[in-house]
Protein backbone atom coordinates (compact mmCIF):
# COMPACT_ATOMS: atom_id res chain seq x y z
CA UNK A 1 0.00 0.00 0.00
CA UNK A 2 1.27 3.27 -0.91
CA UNK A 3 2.34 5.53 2.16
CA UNK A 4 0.45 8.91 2.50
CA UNK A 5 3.53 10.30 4.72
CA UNK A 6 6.57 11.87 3.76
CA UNK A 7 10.29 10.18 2.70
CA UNK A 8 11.74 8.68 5.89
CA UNK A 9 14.63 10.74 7.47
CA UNK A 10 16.42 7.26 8.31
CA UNK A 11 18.80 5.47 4.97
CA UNK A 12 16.67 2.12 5.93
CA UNK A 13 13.66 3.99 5.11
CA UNK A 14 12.50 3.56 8.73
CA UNK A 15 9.61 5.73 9.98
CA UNK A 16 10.58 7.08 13.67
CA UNK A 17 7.42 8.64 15.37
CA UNK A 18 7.93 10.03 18.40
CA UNK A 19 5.79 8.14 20.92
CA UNK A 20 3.25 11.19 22.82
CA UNK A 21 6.30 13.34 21.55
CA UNK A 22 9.24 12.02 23.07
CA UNK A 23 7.94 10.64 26.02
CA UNK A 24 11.03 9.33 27.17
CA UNK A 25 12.68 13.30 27.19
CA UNK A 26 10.12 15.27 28.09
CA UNK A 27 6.32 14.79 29.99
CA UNK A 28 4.47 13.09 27.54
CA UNK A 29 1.97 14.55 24.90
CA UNK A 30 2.73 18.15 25.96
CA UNK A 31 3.17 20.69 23.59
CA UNK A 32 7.19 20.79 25.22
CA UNK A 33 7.23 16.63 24.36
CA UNK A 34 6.21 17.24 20.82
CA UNK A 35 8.59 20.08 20.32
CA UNK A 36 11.36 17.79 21.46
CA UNK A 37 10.37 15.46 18.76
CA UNK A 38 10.59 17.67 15.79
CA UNK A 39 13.70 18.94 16.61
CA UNK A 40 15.21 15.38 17.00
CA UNK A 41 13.68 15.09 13.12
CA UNK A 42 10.94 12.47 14.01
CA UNK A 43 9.32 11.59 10.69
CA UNK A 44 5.77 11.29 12.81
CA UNK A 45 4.41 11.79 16.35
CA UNK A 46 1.81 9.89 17.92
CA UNK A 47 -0.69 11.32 20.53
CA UNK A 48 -3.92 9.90 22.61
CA UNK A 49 -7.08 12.07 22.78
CA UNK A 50 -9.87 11.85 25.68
CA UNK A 51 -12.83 13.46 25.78
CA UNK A 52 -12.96 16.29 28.65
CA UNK A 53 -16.72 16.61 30.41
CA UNK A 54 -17.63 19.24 28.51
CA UNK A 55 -17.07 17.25 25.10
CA UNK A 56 -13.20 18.85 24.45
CA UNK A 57 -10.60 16.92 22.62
CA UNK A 58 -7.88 16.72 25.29
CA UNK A 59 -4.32 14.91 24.52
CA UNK A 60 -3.64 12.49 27.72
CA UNK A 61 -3.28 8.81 27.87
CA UNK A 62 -5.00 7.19 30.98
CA UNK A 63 -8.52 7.58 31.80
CA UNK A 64 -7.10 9.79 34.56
CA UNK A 65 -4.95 12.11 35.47
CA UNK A 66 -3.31 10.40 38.29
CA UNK A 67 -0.23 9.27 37.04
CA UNK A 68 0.54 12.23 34.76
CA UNK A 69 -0.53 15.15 36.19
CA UNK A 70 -0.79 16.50 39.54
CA UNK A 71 -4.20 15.90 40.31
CA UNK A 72 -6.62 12.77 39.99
CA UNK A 73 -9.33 11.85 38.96
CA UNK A 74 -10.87 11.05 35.91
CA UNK A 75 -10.69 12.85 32.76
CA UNK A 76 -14.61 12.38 31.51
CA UNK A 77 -15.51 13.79 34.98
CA UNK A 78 -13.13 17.08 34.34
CA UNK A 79 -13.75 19.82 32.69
CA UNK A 80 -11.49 21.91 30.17
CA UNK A 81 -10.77 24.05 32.59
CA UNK A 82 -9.75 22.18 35.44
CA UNK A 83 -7.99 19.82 33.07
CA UNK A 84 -5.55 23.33 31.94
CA UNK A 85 -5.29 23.85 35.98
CA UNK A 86 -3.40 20.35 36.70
CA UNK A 87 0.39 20.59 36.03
CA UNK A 88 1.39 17.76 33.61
CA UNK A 89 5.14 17.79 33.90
CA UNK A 90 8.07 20.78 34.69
CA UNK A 91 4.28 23.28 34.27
CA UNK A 92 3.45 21.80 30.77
CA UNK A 93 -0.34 22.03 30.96
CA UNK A 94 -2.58 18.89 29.12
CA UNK A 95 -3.09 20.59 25.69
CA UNK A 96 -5.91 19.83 23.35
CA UNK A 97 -5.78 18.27 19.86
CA UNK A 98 -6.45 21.59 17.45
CA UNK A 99 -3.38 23.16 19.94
CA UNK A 100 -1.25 20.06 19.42
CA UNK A 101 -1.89 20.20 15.23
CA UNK A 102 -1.47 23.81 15.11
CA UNK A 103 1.73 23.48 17.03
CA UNK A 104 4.00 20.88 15.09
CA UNK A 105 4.91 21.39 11.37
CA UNK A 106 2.46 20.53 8.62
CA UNK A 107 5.37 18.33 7.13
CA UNK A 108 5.52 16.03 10.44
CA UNK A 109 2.96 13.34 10.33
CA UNK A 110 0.64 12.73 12.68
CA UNK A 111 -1.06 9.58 14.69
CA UNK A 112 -4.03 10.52 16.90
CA UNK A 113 -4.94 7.23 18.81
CA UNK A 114 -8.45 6.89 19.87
CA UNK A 115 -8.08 6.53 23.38
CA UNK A 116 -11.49 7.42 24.83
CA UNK A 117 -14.96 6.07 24.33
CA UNK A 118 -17.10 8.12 22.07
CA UNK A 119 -13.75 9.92 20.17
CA UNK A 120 -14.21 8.83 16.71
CA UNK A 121 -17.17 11.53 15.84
CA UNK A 122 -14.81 14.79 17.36
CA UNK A 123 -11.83 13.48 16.07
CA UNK A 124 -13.88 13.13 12.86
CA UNK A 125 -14.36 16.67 12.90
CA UNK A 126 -11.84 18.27 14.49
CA UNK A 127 -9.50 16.58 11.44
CA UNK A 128 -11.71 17.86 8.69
CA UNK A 129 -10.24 20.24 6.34
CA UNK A 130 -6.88 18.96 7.45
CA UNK A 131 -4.43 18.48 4.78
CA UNK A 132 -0.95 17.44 6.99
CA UNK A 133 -0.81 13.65 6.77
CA UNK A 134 -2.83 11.77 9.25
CA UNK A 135 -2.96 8.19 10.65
CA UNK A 136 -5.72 7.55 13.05
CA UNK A 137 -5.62 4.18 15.31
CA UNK A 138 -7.37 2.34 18.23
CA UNK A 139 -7.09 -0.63 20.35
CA UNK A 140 -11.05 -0.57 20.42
CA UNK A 141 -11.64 -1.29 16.78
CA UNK A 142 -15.52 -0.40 17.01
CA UNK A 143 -14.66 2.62 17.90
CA UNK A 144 -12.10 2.83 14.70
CA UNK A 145 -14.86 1.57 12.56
CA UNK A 146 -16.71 4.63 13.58
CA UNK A 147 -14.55 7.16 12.29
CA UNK A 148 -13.83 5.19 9.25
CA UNK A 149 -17.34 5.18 8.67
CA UNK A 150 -17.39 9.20 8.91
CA UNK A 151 -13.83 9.82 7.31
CA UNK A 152 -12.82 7.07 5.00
CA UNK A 153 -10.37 9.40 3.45
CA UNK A 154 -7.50 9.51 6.33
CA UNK A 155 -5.82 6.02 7.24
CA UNK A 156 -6.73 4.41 9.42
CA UNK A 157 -4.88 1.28 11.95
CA UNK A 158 -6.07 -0.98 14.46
CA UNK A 159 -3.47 -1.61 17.44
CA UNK A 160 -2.80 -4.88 18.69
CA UNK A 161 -0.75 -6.08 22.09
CA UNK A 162 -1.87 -9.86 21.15
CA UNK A 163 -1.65 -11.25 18.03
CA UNK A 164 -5.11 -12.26 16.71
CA UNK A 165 -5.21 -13.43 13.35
CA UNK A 166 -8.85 -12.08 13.05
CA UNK A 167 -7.08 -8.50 13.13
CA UNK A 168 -6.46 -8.93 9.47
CA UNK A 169 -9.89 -9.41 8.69
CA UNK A 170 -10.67 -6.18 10.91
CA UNK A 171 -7.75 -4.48 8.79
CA UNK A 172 -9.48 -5.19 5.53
CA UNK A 173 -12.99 -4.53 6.70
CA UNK A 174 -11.30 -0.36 7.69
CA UNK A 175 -9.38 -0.43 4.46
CA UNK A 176 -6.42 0.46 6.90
CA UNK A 177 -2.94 1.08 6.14
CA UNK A 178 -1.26 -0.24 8.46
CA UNK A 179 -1.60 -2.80 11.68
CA UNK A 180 0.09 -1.43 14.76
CA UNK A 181 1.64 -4.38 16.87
CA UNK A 182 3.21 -4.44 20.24
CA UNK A 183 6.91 -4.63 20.06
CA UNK A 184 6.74 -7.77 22.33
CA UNK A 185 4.45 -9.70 19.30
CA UNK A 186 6.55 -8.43 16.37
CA UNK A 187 8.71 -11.83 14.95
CA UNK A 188 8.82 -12.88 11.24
CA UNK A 189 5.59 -14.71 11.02
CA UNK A 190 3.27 -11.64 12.24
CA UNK A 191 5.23 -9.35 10.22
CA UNK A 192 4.65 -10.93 7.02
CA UNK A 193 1.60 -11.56 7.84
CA UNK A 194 0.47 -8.17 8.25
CA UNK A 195 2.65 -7.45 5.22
CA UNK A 196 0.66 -10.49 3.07
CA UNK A 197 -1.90 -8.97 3.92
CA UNK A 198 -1.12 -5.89 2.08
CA UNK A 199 -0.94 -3.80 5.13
CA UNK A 200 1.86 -1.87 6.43
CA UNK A 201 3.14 -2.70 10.25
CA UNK A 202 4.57 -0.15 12.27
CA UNK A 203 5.59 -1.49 15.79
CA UNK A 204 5.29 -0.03 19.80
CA UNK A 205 7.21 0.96 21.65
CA UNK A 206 10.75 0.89 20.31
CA UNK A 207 13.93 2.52 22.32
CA UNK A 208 16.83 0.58 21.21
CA UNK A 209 18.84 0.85 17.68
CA UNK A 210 19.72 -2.57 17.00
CA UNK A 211 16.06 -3.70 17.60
CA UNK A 212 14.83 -1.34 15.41
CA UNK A 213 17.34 -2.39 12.44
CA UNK A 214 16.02 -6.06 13.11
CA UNK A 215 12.37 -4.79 12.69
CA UNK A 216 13.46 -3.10 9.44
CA UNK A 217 14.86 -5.85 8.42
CA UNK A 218 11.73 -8.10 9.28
CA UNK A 219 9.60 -5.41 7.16
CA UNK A 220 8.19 -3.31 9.62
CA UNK A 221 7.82 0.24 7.93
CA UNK A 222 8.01 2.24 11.35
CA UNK A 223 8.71 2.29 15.01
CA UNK A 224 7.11 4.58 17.55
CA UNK A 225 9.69 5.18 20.18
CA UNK A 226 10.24 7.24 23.83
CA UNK A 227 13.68 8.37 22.88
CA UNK A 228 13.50 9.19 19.05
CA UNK A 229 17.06 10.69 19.11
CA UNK A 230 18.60 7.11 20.22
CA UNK A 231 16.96 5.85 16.58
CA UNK A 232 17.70 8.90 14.63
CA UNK A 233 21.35 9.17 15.62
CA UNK A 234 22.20 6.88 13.14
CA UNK A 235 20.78 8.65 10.09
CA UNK A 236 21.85 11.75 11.13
């Protein structure tokens, strides 16, 4: 399948997308952990969206704040406001998607996972219009086959952390463009089957050089990692 991002940075032709920025430099998917990642030269970044109380696209992980912020509770309970309120790192506040899109480079892909329940229909719109490239994945792939059935146009990738061969049938049902595996469940045989399948694979979460040279070599068309300038060094 042909790939709607730009020319890898790496010679291997390696995508590296900085995973929630670089979540292994700075506090994860903050406007300050995304900035890390372009300058490093990450081909992509990937980010997780949440819906706030009061229906706002908000880029955080967990269902709450707890372990990334310094307040708790959870996020669909919060509002907008009280989210901005909660330090998120070194005084990064949690940012929302339009502020995270607006903030890093048109020419740096983007992968917004569907984290949340009931994300695929704001996600749907908040990307409309947008002409950066896009990749849009979930581990809940209901919830991906909602906003492929509202924006067929951008990619789309179901995530996996155990292989199921099923996945491929899920994979052709989206159209998607890739299949998203788990570092721990990459090998040969799921590789090529993804591949066989006529898919890309891209691979999480991936923080050592050698390992992602073996994935490369496997087939694997991109790695999301924590440290992005451990995998970029390399091609630099």
């Amino acid at each position: 399948m042909d790939a709607p991002w730009p020319k890898p940075r790496r010679d291997d032709g390696l995508w590296v997308i900085g995973h929630r920025g670089a979540a292994g430099l700075a506090p994860e998917n903050t406007l300050a952990s995304f900035s890390q990642a372009v300058r490093l030269g990450v081909d992509a970044v990937e980010l997780d969206v949440h819906l706030s109380v009061d229906e706002r696209l908000v880029v955080i992980h967990d269902e709450r704040v707890d372990r990334t912020t310094d307040g708790n509770g959870q996020v669909t309970a919060t509002t907008l406001a009280a989210l901005r309120r909660l330090d998120a790192g070194h005084g990064e506040r949690i940012p929302t998607l339009d502020e995270v899109l607006e903030a890093v480079p048109p020419r740096i892909a983007v992968n917004i996972e569907l984290k949340g329940r009931g994300t695929a229909a704001p996600v749907a719109r908040a990307v409309t219009g947008c002409t950066r490239p896009l990749l849009v994945s979930a581990f809940d792939h209901a919830e991906l086959a909602r906003f492929h059935g509202l924006f067929s146009a951008i990619p789309c990738a179901p995530l996996l952390a155990k292989w199921q061969p099923g996945v491929l049938d899920t994979a052709r049902a989206l159209d998607a463009w890739s299949v998203n595996l788990a570092d721990r469940i990459a090998n040969t045989a799921t590789v090529t089957a993804v591949r066989e399948s006529g898919r890309l694979c891209l691979v999480y979460t991936v923080n050592d050089a050698e390992r992602a040279a073996a994935l490369r070599a496997m087939g694997v068309a991109g790695v999301f990692s924590d440290f992005p300038d451990r995998l970029l060094e390399p091609a630099c």
